[in-house]
N, C-alpha and C. Protein backbone atom coordinates (compact mmCIF):
# COMPACT_ATOMS: atom_id res chain seq x y z
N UNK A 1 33.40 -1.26 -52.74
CA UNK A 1 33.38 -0.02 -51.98
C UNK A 1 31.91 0.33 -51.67
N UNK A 2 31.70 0.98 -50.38
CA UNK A 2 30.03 1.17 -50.28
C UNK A 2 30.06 2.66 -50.62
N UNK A 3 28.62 2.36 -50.73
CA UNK A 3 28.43 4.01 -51.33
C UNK A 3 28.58 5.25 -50.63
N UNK A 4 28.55 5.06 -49.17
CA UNK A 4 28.79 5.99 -48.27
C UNK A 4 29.92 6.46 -49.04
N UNK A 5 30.99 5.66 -48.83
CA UNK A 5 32.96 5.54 -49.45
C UNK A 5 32.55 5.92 -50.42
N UNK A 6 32.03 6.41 -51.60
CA UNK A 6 32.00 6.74 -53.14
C UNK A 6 31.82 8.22 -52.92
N UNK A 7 30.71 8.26 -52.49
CA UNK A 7 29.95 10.15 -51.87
C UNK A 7 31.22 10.47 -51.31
N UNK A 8 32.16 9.89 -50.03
CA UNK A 8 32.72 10.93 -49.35
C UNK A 8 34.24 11.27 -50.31
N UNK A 9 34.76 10.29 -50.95
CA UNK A 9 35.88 10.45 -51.90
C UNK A 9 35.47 11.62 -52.81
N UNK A 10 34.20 11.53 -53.24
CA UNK A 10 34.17 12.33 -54.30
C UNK A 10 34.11 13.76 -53.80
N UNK A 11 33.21 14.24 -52.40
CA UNK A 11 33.37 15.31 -51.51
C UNK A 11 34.72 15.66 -51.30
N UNK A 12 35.39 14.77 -50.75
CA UNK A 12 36.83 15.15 -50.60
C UNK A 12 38.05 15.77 -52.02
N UNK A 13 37.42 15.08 -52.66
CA UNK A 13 38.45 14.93 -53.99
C UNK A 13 38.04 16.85 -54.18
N UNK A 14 36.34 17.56 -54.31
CA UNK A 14 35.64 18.32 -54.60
C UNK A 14 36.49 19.11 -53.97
N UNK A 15 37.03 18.85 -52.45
CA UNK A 15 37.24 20.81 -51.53
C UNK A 15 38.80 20.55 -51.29
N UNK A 16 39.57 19.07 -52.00
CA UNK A 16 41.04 19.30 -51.86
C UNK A 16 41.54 20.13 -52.81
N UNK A 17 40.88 20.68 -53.76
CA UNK A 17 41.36 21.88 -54.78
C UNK A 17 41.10 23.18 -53.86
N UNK A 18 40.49 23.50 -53.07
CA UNK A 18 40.39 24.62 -52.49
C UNK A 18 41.43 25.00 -51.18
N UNK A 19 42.33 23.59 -50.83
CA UNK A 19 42.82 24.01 -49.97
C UNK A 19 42.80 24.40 -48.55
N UNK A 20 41.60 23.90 -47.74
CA UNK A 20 40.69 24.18 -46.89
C UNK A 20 41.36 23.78 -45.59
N UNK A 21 42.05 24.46 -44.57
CA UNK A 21 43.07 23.95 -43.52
C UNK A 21 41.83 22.99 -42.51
N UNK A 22 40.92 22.02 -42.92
CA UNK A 22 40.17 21.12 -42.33
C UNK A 22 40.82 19.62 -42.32
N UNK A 23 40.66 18.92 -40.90
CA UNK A 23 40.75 17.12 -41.15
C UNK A 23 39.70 16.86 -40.97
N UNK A 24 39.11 15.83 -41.92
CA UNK A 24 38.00 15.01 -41.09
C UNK A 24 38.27 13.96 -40.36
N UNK A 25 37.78 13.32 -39.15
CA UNK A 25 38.12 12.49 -38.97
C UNK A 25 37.03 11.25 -38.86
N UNK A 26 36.73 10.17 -39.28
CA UNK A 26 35.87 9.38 -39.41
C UNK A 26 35.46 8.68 -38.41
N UNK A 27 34.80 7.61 -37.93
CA UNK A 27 33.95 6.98 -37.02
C UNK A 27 34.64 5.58 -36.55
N UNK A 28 35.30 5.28 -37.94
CA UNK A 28 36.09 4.28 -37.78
C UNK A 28 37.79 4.52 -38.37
N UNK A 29 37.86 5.32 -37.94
CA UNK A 29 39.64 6.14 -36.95
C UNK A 29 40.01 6.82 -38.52
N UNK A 30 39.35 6.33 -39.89
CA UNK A 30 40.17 7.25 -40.95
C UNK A 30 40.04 8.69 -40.78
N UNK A 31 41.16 9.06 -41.33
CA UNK A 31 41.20 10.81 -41.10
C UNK A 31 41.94 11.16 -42.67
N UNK A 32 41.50 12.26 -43.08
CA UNK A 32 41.70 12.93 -43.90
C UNK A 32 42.02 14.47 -43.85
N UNK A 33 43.10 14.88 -44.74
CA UNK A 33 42.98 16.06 -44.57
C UNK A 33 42.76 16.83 -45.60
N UNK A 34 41.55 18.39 -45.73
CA UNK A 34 41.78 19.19 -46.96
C UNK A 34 42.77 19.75 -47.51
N UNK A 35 43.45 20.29 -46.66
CA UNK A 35 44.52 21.59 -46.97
C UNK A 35 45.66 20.54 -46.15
N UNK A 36 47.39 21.59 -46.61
CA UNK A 36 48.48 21.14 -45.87
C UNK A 36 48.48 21.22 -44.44
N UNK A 37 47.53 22.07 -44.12
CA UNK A 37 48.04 22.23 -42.79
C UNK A 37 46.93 22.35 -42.00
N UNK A 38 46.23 21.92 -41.48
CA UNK A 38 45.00 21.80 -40.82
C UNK A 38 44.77 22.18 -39.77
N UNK A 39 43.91 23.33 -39.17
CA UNK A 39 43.62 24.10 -37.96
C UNK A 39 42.04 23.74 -37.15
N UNK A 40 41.56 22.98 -38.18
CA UNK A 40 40.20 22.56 -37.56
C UNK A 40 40.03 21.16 -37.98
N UNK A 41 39.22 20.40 -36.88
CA UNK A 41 39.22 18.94 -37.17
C UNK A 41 37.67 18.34 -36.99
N UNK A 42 36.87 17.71 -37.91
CA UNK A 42 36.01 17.82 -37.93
C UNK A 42 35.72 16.48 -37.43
N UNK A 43 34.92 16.03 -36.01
CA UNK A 43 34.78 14.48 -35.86
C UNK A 43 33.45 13.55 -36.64
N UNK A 44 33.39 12.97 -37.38
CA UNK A 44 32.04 12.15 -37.54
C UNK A 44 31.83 11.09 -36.86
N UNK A 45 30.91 11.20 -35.56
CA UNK A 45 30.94 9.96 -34.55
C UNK A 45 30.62 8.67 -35.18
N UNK A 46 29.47 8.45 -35.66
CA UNK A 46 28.58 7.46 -36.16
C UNK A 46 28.63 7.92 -38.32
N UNK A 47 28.23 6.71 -38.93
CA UNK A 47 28.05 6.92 -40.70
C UNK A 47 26.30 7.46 -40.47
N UNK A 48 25.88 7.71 -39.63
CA UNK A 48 24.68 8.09 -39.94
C UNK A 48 24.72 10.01 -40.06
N UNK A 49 25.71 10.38 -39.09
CA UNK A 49 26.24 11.74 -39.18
C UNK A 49 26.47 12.42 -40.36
N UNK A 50 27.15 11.30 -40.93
CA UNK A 50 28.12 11.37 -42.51
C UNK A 50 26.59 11.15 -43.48
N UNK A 51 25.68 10.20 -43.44
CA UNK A 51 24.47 9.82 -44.31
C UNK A 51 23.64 10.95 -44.04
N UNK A 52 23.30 11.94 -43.00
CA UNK A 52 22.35 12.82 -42.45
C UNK A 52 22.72 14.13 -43.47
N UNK A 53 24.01 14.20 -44.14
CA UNK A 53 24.77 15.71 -44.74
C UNK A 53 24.28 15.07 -46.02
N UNK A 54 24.18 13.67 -46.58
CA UNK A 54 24.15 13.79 -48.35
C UNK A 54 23.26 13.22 -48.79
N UNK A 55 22.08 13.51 -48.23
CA UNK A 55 21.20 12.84 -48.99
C UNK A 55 19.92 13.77 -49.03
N UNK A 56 19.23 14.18 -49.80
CA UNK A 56 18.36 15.45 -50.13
C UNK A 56 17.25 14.92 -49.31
N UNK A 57 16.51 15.75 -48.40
CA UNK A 57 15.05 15.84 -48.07
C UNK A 57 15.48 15.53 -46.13
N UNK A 58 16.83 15.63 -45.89
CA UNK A 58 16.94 15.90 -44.81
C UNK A 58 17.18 16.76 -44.22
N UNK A 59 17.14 17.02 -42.74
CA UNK A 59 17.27 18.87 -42.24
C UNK A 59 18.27 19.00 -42.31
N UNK A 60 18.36 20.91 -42.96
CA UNK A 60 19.35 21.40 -42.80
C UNK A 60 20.92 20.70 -42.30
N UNK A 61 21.89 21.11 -43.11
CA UNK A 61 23.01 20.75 -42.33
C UNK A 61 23.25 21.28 -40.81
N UNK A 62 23.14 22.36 -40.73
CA UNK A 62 23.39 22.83 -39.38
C UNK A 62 22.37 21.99 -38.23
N UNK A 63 21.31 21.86 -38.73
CA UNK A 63 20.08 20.80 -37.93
C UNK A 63 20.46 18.80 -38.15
N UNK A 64 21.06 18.56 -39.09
CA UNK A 64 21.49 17.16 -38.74
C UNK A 64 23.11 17.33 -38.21
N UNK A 65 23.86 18.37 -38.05
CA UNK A 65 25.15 17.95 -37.43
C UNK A 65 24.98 17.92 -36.06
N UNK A 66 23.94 18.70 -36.02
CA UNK A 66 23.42 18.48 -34.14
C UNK A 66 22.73 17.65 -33.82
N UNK A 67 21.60 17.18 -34.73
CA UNK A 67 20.78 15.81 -33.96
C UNK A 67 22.12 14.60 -34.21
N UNK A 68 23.06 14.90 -35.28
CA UNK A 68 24.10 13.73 -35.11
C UNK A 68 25.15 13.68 -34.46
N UNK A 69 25.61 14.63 -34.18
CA UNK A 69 26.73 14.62 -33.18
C UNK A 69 28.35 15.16 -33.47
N UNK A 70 28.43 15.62 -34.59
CA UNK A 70 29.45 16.02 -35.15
C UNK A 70 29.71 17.29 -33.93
N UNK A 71 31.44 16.94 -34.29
CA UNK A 71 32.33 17.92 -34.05
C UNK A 71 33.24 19.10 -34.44
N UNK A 72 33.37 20.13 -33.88
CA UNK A 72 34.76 20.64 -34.59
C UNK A 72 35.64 20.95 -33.21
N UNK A 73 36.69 20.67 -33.95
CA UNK A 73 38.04 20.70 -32.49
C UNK A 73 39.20 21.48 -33.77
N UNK A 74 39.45 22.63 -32.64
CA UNK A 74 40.78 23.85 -33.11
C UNK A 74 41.62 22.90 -32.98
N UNK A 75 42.84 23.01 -33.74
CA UNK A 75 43.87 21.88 -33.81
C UNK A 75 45.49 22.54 -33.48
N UNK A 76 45.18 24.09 -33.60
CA UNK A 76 46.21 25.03 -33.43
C UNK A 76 45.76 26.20 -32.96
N UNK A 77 46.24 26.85 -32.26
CA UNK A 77 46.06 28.23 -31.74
C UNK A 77 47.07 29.31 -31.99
N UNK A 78 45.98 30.23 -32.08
CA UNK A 78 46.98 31.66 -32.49
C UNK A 78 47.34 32.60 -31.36
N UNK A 79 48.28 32.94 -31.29
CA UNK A 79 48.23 34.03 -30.71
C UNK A 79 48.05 35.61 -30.72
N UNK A 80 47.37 36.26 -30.09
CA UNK A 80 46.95 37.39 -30.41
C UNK A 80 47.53 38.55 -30.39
């Protein structure tokens, strides 16, 4: 298993106790989901997206999901 795969299992394993209505979806088509029912879907284009969030001495998350390219896509809509 590479270590990318070790970090993100263990992230995942971390926020599936919380229940979090998020999917991720990976670069190379795996998708995961936090919660049962998922309203937001998070894309990781490239593993450098995914390498840019876990490794200390890089910018901000909010500053590497944009130089990397990440997404979020509503997966359900409410009505008001």
């Amino acid at each position: 298993m590479m270590l990318w795969q070790n970090r993100f299992n263990a992230f995942v394993a971390r926020l599936r106790s919380h229940a979090i209505p998020l999917r991720i979806r990976l670069w190379n088509g795996a998708e995961t989901d936090l919660g049962a029912s998922p309203a937001v879907m998070l894309t990781v284009p490239r593993i450098a997206a995914l390498l840019a969030q876990s490794f200390p001495g890089q910018p901000g998350p909010c500053r590497a999901a944009a130089d990397q390219g990440l997404q979020l896509w509503r997966l359900k809509w409410r009505r008001a």
